[in-house]
Structures are given as structure tokens and as C-alpha cells.
N, C-alpha and C. Protein backbone atom coordinates (compact mmCIF):
# COMPACT_ATOMS: atom_id res chain seq x y z
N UNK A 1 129.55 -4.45 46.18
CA UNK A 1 128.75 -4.94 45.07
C UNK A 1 129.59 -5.77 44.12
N UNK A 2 130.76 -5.43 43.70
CA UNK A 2 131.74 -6.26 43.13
C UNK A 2 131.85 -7.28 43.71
N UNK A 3 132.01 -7.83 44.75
CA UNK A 3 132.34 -8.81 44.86
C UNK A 3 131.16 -10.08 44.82
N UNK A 4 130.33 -9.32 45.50
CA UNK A 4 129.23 -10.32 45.35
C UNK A 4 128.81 -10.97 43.35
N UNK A 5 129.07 -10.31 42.65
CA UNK A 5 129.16 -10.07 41.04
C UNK A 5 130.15 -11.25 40.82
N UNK A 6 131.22 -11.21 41.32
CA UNK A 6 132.43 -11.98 41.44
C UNK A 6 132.04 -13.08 41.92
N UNK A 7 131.63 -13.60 43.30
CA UNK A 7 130.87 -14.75 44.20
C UNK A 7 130.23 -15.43 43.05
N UNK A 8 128.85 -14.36 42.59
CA UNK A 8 128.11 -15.50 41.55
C UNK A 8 128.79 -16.06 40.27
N UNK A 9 129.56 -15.22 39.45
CA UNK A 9 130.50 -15.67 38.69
C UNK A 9 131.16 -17.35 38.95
N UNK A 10 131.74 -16.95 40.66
CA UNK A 10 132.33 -18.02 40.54
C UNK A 10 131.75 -19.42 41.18
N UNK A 11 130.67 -19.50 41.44
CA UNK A 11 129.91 -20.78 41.90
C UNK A 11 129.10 -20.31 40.64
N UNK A 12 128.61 -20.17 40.05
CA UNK A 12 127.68 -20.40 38.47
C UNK A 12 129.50 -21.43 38.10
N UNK A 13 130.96 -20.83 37.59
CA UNK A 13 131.80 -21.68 37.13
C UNK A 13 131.94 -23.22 37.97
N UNK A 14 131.71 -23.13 38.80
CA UNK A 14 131.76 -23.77 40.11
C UNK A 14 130.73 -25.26 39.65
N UNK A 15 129.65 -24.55 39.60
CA UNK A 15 128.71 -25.75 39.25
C UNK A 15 128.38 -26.30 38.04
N UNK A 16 129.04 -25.61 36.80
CA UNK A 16 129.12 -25.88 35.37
C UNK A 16 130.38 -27.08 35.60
N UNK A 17 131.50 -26.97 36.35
CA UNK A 17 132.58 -28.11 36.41
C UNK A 17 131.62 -29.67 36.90
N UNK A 18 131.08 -29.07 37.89
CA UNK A 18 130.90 -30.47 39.04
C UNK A 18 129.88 -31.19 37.41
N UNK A 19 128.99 -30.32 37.06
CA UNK A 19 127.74 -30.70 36.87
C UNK A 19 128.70 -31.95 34.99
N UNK A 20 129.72 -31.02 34.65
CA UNK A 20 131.12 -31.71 33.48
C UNK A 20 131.42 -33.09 34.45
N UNK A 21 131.71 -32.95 35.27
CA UNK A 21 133.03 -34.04 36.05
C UNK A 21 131.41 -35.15 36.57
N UNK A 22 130.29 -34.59 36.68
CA UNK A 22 129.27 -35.53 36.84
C UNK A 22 129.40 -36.60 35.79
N UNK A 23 129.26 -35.70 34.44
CA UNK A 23 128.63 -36.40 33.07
C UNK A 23 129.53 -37.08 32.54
N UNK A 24 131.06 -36.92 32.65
CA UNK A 24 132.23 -37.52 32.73
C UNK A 24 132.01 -38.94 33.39
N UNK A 25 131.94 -38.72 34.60
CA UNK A 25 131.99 -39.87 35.05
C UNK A 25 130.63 -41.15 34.53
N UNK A 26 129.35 -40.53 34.44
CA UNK A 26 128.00 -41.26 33.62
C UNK A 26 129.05 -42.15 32.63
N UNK A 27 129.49 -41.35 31.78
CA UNK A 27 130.39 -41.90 30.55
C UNK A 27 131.08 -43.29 30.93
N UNK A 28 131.78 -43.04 32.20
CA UNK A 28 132.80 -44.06 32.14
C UNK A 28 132.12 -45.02 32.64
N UNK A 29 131.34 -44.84 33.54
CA UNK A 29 130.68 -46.20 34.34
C UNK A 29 129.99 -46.86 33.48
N UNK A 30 128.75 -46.11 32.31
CA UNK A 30 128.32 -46.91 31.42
C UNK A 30 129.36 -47.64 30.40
N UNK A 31 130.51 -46.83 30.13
CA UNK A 31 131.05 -47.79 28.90
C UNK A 31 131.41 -49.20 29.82
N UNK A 32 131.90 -49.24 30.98
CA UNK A 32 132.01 -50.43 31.91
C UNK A 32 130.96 -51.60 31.67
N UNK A 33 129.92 -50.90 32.18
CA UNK A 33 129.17 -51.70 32.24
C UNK A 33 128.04 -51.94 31.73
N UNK A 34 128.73 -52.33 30.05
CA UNK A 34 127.78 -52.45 28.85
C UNK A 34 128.29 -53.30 28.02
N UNK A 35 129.12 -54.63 28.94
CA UNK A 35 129.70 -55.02 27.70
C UNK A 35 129.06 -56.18 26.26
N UNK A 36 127.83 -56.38 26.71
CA UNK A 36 127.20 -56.79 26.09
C UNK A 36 126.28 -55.87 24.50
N UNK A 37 126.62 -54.98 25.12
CA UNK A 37 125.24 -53.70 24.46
C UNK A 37 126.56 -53.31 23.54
N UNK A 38 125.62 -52.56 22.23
CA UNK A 38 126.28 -51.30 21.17
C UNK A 38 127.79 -51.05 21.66
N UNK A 39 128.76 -50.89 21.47
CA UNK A 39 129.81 -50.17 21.89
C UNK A 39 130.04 -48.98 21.01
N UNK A 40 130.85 -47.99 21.57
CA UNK A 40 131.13 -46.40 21.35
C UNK A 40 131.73 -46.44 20.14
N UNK A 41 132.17 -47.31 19.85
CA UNK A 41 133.46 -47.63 18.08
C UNK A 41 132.55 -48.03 17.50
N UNK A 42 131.86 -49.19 17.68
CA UNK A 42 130.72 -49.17 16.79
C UNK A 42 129.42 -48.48 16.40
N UNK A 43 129.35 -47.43 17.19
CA UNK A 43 128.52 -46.62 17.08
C UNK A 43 128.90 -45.43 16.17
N UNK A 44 130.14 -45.14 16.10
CA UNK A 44 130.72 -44.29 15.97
C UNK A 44 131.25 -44.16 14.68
N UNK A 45 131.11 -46.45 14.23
CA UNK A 45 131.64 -46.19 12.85
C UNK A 45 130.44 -45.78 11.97
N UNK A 46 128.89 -45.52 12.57
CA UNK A 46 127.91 -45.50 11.56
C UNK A 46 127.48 -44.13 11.66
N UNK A 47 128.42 -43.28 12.33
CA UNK A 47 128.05 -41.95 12.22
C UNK A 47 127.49 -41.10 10.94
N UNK A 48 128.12 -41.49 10.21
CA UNK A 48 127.70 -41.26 8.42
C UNK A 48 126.59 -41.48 8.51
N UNK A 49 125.80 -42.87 8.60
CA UNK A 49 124.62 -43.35 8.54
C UNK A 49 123.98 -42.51 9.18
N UNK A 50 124.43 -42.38 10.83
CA UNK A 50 123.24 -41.53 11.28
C UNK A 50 123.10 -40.35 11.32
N UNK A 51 123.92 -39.68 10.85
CA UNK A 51 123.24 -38.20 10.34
C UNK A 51 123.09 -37.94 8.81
N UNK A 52 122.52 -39.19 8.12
CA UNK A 52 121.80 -39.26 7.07
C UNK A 52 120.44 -39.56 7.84
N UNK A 53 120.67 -40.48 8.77
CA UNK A 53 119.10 -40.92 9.05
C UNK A 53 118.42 -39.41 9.93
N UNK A 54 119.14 -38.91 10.68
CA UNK A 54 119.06 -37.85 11.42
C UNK A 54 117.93 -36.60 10.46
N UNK A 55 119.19 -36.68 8.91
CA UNK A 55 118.55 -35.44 8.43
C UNK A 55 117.03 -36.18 8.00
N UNK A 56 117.07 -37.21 7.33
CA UNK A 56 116.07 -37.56 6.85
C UNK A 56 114.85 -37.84 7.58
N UNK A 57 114.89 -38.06 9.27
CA UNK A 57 113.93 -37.80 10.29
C UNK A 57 113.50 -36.43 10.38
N UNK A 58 114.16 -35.30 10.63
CA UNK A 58 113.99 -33.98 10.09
C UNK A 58 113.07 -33.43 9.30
N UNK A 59 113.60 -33.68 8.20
CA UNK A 59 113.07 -33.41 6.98
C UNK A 59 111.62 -34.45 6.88
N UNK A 60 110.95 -35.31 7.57
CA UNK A 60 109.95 -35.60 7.16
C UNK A 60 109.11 -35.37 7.69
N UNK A 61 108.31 -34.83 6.79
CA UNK A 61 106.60 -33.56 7.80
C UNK A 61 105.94 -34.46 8.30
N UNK A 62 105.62 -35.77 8.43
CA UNK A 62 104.77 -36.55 9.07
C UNK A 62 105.31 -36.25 10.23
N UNK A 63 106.17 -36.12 10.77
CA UNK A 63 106.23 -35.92 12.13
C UNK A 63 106.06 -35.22 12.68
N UNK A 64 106.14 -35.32 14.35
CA UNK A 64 105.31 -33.71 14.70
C UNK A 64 106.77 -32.81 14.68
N UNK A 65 106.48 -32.09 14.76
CA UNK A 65 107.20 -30.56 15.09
C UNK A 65 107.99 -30.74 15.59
N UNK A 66 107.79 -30.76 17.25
CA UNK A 66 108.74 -30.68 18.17
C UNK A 66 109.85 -32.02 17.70
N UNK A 67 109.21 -33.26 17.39
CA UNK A 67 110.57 -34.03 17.09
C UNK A 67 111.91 -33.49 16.17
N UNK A 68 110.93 -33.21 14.93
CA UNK A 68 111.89 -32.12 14.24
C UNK A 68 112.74 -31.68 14.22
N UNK A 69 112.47 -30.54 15.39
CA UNK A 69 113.33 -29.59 16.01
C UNK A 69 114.41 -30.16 16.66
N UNK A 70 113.96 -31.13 17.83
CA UNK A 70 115.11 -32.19 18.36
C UNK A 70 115.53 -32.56 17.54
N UNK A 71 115.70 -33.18 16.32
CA UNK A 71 116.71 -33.79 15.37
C UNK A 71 117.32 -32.73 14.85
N UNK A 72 117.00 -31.32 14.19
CA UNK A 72 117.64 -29.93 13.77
C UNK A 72 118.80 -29.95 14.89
N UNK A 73 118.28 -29.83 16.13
CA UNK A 73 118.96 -29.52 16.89
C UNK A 73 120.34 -30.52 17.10
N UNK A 74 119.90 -31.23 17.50
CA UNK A 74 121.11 -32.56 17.48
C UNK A 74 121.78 -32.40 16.18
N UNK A 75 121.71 -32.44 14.97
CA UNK A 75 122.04 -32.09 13.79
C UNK A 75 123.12 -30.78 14.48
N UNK A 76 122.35 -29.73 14.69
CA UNK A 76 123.79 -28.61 14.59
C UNK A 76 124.58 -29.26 16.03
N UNK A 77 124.12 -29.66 16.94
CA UNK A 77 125.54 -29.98 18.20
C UNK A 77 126.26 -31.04 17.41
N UNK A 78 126.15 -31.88 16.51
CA UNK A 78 127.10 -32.73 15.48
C UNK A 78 127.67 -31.82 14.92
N UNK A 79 127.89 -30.82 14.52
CA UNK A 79 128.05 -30.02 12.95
C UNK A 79 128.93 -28.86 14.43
N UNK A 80 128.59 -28.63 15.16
CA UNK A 80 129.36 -27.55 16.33
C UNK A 80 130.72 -28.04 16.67
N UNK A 81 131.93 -27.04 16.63
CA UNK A 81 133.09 -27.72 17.03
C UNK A 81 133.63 -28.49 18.67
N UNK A 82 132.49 -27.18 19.48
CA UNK A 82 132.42 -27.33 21.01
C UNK A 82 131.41 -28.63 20.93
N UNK A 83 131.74 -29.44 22.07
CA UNK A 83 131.53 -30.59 22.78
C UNK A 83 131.82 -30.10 24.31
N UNK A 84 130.86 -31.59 24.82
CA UNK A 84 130.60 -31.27 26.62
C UNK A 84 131.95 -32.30 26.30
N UNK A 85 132.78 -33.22 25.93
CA UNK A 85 133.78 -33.49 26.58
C UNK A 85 134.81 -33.12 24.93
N UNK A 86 136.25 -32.89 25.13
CA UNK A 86 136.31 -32.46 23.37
C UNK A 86 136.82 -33.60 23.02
N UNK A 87 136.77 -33.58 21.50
CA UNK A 87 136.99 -34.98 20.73
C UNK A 87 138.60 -35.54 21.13
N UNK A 88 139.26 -34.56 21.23
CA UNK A 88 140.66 -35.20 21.26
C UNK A 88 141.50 -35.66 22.38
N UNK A 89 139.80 -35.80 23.34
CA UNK A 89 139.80 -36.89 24.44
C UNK A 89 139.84 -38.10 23.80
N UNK A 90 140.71 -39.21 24.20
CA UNK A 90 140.69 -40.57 23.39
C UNK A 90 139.23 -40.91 24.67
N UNK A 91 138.56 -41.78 23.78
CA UNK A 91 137.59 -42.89 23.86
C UNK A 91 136.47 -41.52 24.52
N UNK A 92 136.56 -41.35 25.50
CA UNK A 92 135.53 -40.48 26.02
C UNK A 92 135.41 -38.88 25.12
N UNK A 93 135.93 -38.61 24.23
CA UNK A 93 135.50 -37.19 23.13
C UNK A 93 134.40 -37.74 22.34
N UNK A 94 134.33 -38.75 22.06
CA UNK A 94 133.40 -39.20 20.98
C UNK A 94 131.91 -39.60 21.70
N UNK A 95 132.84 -40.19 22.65
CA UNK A 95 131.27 -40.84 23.68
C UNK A 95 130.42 -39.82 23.67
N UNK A 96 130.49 -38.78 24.34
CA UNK A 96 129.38 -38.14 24.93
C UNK A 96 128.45 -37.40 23.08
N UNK A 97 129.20 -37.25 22.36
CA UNK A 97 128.09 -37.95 21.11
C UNK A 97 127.52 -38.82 20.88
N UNK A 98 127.99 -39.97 21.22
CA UNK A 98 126.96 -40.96 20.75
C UNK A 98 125.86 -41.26 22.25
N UNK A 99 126.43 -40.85 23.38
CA UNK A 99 124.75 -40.72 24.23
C UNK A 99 124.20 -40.02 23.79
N UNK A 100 124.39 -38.91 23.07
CA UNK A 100 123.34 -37.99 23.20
C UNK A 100 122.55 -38.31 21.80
N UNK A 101 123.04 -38.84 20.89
CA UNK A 101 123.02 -39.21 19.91
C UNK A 101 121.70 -40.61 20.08
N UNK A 102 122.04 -41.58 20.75
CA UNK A 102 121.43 -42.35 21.48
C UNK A 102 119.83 -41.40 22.10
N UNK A 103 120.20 -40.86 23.16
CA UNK A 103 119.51 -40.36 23.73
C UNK A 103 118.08 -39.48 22.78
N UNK A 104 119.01 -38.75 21.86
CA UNK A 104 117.74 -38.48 20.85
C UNK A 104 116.77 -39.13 20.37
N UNK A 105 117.70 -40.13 19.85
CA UNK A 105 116.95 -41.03 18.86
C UNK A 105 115.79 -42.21 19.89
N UNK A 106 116.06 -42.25 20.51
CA UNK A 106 115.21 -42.86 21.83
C UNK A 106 113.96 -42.54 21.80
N UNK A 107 114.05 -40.92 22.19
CA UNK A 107 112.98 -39.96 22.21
C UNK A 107 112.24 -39.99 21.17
N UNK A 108 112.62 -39.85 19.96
CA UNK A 108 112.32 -39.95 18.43
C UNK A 108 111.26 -41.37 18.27
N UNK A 109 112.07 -42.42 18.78
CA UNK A 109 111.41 -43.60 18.30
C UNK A 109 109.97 -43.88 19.58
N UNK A 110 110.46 -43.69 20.69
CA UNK A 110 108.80 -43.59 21.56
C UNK A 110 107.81 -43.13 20.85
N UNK A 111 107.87 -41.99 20.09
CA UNK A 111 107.01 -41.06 19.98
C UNK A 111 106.48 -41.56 18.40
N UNK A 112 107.42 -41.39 17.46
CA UNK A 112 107.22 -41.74 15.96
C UNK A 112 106.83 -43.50 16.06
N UNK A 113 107.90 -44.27 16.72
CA UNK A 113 107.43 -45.84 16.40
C UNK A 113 109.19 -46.24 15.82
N UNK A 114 109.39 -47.69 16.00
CA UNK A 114 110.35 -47.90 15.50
C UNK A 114 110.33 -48.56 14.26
N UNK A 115 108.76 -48.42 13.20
CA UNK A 115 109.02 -48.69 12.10
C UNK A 115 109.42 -47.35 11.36
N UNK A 116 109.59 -46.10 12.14
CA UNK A 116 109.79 -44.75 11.44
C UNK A 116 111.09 -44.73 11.02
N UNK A 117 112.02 -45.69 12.53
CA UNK A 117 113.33 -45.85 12.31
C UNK A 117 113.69 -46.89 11.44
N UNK A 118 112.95 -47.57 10.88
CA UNK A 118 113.54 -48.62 9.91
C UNK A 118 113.27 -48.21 8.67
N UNK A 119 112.18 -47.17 8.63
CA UNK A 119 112.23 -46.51 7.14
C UNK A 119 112.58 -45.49 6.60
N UNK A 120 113.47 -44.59 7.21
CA UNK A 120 114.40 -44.18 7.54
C UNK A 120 115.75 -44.36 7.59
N UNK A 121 116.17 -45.43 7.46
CA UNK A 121 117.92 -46.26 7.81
C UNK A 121 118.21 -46.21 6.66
N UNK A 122 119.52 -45.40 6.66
CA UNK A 122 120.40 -45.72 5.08
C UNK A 122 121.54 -46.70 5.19
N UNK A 123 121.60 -47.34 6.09
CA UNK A 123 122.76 -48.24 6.36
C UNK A 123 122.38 -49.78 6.51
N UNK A 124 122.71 -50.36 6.47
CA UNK A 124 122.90 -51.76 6.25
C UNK A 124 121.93 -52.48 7.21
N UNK A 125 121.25 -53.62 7.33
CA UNK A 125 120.75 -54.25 8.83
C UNK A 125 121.59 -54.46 10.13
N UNK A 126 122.61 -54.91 9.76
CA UNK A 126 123.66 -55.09 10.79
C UNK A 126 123.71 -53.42 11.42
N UNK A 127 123.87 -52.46 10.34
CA UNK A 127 124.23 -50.97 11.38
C UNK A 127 122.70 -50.35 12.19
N UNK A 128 121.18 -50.76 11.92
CA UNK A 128 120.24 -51.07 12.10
C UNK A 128 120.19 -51.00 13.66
N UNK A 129 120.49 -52.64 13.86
CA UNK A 129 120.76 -53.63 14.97
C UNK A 129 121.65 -52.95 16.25
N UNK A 130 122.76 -52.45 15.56
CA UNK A 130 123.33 -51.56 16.43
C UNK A 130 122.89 -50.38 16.95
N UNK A 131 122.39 -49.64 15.79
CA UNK A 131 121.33 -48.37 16.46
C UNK A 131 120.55 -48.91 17.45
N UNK A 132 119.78 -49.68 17.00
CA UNK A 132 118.43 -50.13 18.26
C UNK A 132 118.98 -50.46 19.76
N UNK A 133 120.21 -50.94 19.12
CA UNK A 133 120.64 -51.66 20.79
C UNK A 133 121.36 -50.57 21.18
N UNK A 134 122.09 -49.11 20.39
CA UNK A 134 122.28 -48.06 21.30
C UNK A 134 121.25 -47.36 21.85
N UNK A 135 119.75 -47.59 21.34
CA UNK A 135 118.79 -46.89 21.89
C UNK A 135 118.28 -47.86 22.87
N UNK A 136 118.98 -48.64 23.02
CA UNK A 136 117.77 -50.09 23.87
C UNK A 136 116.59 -49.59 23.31
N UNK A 137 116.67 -50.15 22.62
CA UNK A 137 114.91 -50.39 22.04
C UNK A 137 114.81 -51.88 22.32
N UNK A 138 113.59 -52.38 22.59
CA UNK A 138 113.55 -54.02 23.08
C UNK A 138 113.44 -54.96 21.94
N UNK A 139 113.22 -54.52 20.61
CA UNK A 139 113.07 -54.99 19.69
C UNK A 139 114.38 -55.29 18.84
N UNK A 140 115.56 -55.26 19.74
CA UNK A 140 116.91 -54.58 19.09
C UNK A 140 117.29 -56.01 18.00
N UNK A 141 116.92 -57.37 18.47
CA UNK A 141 117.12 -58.51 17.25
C UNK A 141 116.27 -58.21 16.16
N UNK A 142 114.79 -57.73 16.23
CA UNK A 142 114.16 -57.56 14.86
C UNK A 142 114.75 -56.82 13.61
């Protein structure tokens, strides 16, 4: 019986790596091949901004619920010391914040509209422009 206890232990660790060394690699191929789009430094310098805009999506009851919660949530994995890759990875610690970061706000804007995200923005047009184009939103020049 132990061992089998042991077995699952170690393929559950087993597939938590592959499933890391997957999302790792997502990371690198996109920063490759994006050189046109948002980059990770620039995303990274408006972090301020966006977890002002973050809380302030949150915090506004017009929205439904569940978005909410996705922004609460994203809110504490910013605010958590653990990361899926850790920060004091150069270039790739930060990344896998700003996909997911990205990735939220994506979700957010399908659903709310991307005038929710423009009334909402505490940062400049230029840091704006960059959000949109980390979300590919198609509207990313407006």
C-alpha cells in the first residue's frame, strides 16, 4: 500500500514539472515571436497602472460578479510571493505575470467592452495602447 501512495505522489510531482517546463517554454516562444506587439518591459513598466486599473475593475458593481472575482483573484496572485516561474528569473520571472495579467484582462474586456477599459485607465494613453496591444484587442490604435 505504501508504495503505491508513493507511485501517485510521484507522477502527480511528475506532471506538475512537465505541465511548469510546458508553460516555460509558451513564455519563450511567444516573447520570440512578438516582436512587433506590447513587450514584457513595457508591460511591466505600467504595473502600477494596472493594478490600479485592476482594483478599480473590482471594485465596480456594474459588473457582473464572476468578473469581479477574476480581478480579486488576479489581484491576490500579484500581491502572493509564489509565482509559476519566480521573479528572480531574469526576463522570464516577470513574464508569466504579465500573461496572465494579459490573459485576465482579455476576459474582462470581451465581456464588460473595451470602453470599461478606457474608463477605468489611470495611466496615460500611450500606457492605454500598450495594455490593448497586450490584450490584442483589435482596437489597440484607438
Amino acid at each position: 500500500m505504501s508504495a503505491w501512495w508513493w507511485q501517485a505522489l510521484l507522477a502527480l510531482a511528475s506532471g506538475l514539472v512537465l505541465v511548469w517546463l510546458a508553460l516555460v517554454a509558451v513564455l519563450l516562444v511567444g516573447a520570440r515571436r512578438s516582436p512587433g506587439r506590447a513587450t514584457v518591459a513595457s508591460a511591466l513598466r505600467l504595473l502600477p497602472d494596472v493594478i490600479r486599473l485592476t482594483r478599480r475593475l473590482a471594485a465596480d458593481p456594474v459588473l457582473p460578479r464572476g468578473i469581479r472575482w477574476r480581478l480579486w483573484l488576479l489581484l491576490g496572485y500579484l500581491l502572493l510571493p509564489i509565482d509559476l516561474i519566480p521573479d528572480f528569473v531574469p526576463v522570464l520571472g516577470y513574464a508569466d505575470d504579465a500573461v496572465i495579467i494579459a490573459l485576465v484582462l482579455r476576459s474582462v474586456v470581451r465581456t464588460a467592452g473595451s470602453d470599461t477599459l478606457a474608463r477605468h485607465w489611470p495611466g496615460t494613453p500611450d500606457g492605454l495602447v500598450v495594455i490593448r496591444r497586450l490584450c490584442r484587442l483589435d482596437d489597440a490604435t484607438a
